[in-house]
Protein backbone atom coordinates (compact mmCIF):
# COMPACT_ATOMS: atom_id res chain seq x y z
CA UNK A 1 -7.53 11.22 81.64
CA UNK A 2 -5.52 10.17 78.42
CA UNK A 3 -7.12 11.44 75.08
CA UNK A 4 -6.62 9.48 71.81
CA UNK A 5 -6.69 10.94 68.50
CA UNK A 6 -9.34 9.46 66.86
CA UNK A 7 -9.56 10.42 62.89
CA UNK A 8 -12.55 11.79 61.26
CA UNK A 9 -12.23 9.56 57.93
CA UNK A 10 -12.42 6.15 59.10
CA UNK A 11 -9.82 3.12 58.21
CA UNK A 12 -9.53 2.64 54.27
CA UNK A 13 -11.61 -0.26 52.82
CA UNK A 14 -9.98 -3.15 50.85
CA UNK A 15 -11.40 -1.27 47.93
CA UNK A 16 -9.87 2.11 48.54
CA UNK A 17 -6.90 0.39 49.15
CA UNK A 18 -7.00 -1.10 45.03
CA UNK A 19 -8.27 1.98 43.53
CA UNK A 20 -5.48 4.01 45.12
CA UNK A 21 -2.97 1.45 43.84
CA UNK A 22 -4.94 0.75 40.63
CA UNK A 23 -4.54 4.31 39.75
CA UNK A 24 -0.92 4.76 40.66
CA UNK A 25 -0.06 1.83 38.28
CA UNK A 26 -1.24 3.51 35.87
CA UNK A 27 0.01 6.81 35.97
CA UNK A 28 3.44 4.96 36.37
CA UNK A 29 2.77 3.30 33.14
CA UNK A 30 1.60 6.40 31.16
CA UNK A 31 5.18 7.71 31.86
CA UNK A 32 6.63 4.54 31.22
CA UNK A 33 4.89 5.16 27.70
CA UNK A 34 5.60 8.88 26.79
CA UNK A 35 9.56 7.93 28.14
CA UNK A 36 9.73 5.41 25.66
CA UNK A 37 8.02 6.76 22.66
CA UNK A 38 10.15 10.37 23.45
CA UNK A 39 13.58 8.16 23.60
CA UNK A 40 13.14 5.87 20.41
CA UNK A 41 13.75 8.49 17.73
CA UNK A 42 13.92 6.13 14.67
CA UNK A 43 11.71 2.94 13.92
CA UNK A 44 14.00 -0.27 13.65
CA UNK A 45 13.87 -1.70 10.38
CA UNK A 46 14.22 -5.57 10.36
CA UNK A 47 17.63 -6.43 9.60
CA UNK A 48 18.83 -7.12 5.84
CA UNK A 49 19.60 -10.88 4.69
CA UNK A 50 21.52 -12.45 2.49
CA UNK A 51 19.78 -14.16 0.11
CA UNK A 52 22.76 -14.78 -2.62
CA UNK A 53 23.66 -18.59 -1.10
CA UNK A 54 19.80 -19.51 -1.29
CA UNK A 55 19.30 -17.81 -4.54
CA UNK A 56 22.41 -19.83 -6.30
CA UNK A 57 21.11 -23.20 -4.61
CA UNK A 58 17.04 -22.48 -5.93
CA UNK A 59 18.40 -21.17 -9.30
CA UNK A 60 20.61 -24.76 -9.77
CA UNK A 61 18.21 -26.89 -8.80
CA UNK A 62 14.49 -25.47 -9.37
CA UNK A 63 12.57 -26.94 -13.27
CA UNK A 64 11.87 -22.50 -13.98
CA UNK A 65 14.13 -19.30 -13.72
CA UNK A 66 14.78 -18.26 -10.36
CA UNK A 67 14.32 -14.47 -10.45
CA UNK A 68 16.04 -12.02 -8.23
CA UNK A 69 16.78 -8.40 -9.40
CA UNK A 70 20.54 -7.65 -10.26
CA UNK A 71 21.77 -4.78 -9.45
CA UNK A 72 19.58 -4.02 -6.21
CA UNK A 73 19.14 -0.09 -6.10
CA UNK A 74 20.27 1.98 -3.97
CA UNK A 75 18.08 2.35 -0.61
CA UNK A 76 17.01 -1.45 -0.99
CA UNK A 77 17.12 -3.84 1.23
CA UNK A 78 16.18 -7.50 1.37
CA UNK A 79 14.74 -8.20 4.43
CA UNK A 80 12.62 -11.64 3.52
CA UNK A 81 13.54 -15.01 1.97
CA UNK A 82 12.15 -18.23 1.70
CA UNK A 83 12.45 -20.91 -0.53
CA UNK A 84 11.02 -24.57 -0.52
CA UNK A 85 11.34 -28.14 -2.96
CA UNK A 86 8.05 -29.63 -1.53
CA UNK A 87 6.03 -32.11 -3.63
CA UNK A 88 3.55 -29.38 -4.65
CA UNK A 89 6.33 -27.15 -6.39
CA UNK A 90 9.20 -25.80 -5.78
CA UNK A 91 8.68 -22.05 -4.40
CA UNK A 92 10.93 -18.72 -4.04
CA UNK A 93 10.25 -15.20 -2.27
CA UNK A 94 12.19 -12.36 -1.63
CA UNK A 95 11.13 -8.92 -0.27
CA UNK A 96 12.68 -5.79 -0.15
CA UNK A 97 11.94 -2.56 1.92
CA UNK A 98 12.61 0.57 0.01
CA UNK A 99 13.92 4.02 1.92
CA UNK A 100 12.74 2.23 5.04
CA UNK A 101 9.18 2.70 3.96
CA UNK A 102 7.31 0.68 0.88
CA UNK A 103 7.88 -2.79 0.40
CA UNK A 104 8.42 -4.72 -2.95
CA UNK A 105 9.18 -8.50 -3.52
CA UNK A 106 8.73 -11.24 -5.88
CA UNK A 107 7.38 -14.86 -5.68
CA UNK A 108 7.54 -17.61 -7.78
CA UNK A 109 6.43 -21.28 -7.70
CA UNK A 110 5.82 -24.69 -10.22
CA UNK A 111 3.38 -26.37 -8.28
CA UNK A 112 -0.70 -25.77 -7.92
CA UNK A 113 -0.22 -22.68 -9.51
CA UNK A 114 -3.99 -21.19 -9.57
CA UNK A 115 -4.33 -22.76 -5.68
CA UNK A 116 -1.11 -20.78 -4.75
CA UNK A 117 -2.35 -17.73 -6.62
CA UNK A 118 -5.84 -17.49 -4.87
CA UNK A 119 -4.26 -18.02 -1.74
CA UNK A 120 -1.59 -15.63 -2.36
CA UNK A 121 -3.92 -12.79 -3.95
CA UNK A 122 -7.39 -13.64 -2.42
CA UNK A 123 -8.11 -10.02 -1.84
CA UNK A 124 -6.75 -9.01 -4.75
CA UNK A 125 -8.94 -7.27 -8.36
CA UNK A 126 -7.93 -7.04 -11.50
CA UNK A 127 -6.96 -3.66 -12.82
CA UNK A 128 -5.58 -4.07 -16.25
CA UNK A 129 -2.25 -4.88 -17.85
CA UNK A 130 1.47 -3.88 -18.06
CA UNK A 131 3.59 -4.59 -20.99
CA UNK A 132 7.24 -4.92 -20.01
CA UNK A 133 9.93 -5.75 -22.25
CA UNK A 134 7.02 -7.32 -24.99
CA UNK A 135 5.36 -9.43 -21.87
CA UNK A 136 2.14 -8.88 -20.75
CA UNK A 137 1.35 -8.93 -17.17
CA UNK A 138 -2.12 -8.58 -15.15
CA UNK A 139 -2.52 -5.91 -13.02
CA UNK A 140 -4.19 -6.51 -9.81
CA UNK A 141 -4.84 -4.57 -6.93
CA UNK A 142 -6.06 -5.50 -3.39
CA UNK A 143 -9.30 -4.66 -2.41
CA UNK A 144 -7.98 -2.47 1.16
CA UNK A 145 -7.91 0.82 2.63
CA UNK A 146 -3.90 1.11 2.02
CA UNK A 147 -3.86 -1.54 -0.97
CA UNK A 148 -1.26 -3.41 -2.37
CA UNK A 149 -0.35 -3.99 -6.04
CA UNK A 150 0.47 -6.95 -7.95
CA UNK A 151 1.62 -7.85 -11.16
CA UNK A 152 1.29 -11.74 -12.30
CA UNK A 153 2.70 -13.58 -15.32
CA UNK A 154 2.52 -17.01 -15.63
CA UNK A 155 5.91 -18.47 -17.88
CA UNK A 156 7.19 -21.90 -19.13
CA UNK A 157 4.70 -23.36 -16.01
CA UNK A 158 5.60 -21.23 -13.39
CA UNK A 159 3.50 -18.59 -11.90
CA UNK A 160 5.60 -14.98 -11.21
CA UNK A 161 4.35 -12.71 -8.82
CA UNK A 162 5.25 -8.83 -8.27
CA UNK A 163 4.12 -7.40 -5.20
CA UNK A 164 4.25 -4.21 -3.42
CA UNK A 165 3.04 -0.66 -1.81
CA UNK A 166 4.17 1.50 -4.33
CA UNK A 167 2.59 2.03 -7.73
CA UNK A 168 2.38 -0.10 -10.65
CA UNK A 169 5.57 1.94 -12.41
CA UNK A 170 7.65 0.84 -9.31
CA UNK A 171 6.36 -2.50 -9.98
CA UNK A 172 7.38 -2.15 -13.31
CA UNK A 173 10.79 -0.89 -12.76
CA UNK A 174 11.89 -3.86 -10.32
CA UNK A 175 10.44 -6.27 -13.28
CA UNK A 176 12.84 -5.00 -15.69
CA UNK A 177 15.63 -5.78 -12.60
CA UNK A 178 14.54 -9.32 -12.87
CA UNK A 179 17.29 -11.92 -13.89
């Protein structure tokens, strides 16, 4: 008589089937995780632009001053630039990330100015004033965890904002780099 070797366990269900493969999916991707995070030793920082061309075209044909800071300090770069003519105003930003870490940038704009404001600084409180240069500015700062600070002038009809993660002196410095 032949003898078959029967097994004790029984066939694998459908089920047992997905767990097993359910789990080994994910153990692949946990080391797919630690591999990366172990083998990316610096954060990318977005790459710098040049915002010079725009900045020449805004400041010749914008109705205010076009403000950009001159020289740009050491560790600086501009990483963000826009600038629109739309029939609400014409409107200029430009960011900057300092030592890879804090950002700082500016924004400007002749149109709805208290609409553009509120939508800009919604968050925002106020928190006093800063006299630069014999011009007062409002200090406001947002109401967050990790806040931002702003400082906001309003000039021969256009509406000047000064933004960033660092502290109002910061703030204050880049204003007086404002031309």
């Amino acid at each position: 008589m032949l003898s078959v070797a029967t097994s004790t366990r029984g066939n694998p269900s459908l089920g047992d089937i997905l767990r097993s493969v359910g789990v080994l999916a994910g153990v692949i991707a946990a080391i797919a995780i630690v591999f990366n995070l172990l083998n990316d030793p610096e954060p990318r920082l977005p790459e710098p632009v040049d915002y010079q061309p725009a900045l020449e075209v805004a400041r010749a044909e914008f109705g205010y001053d076009v403000l950009a800071p001159e020289p740009v300090p050491d560790g600086w770069r501009a990483t963000s630039m826009d600038f629109a003519q739309e029939s609400s105003g014409d409107r200029w930003r430009l960011g900057f990330l300092i030592d890879g870490e804090q950002f700082v940038g500016i924004e400007q704009t002749d149109g709805e100015i208290e609409s553009y404001r509120d939508d800009r600084l919604g968050g925002f409180v106020p928190d006093g004033e800063s006299s630069i240069d014999g011009a007062t500015w409002e200090r406001l700062v947002e109401d967050d965890d990790a806040p931002d600070r702003a400082l906001v002038r309003v000039d021969g009809g256009a509406l000047t904002i000064v933004r960033g993660t660092v502290p109002y002196e910061d703030l204050e410095e880049f204003v007086t780099l404002l031309r």
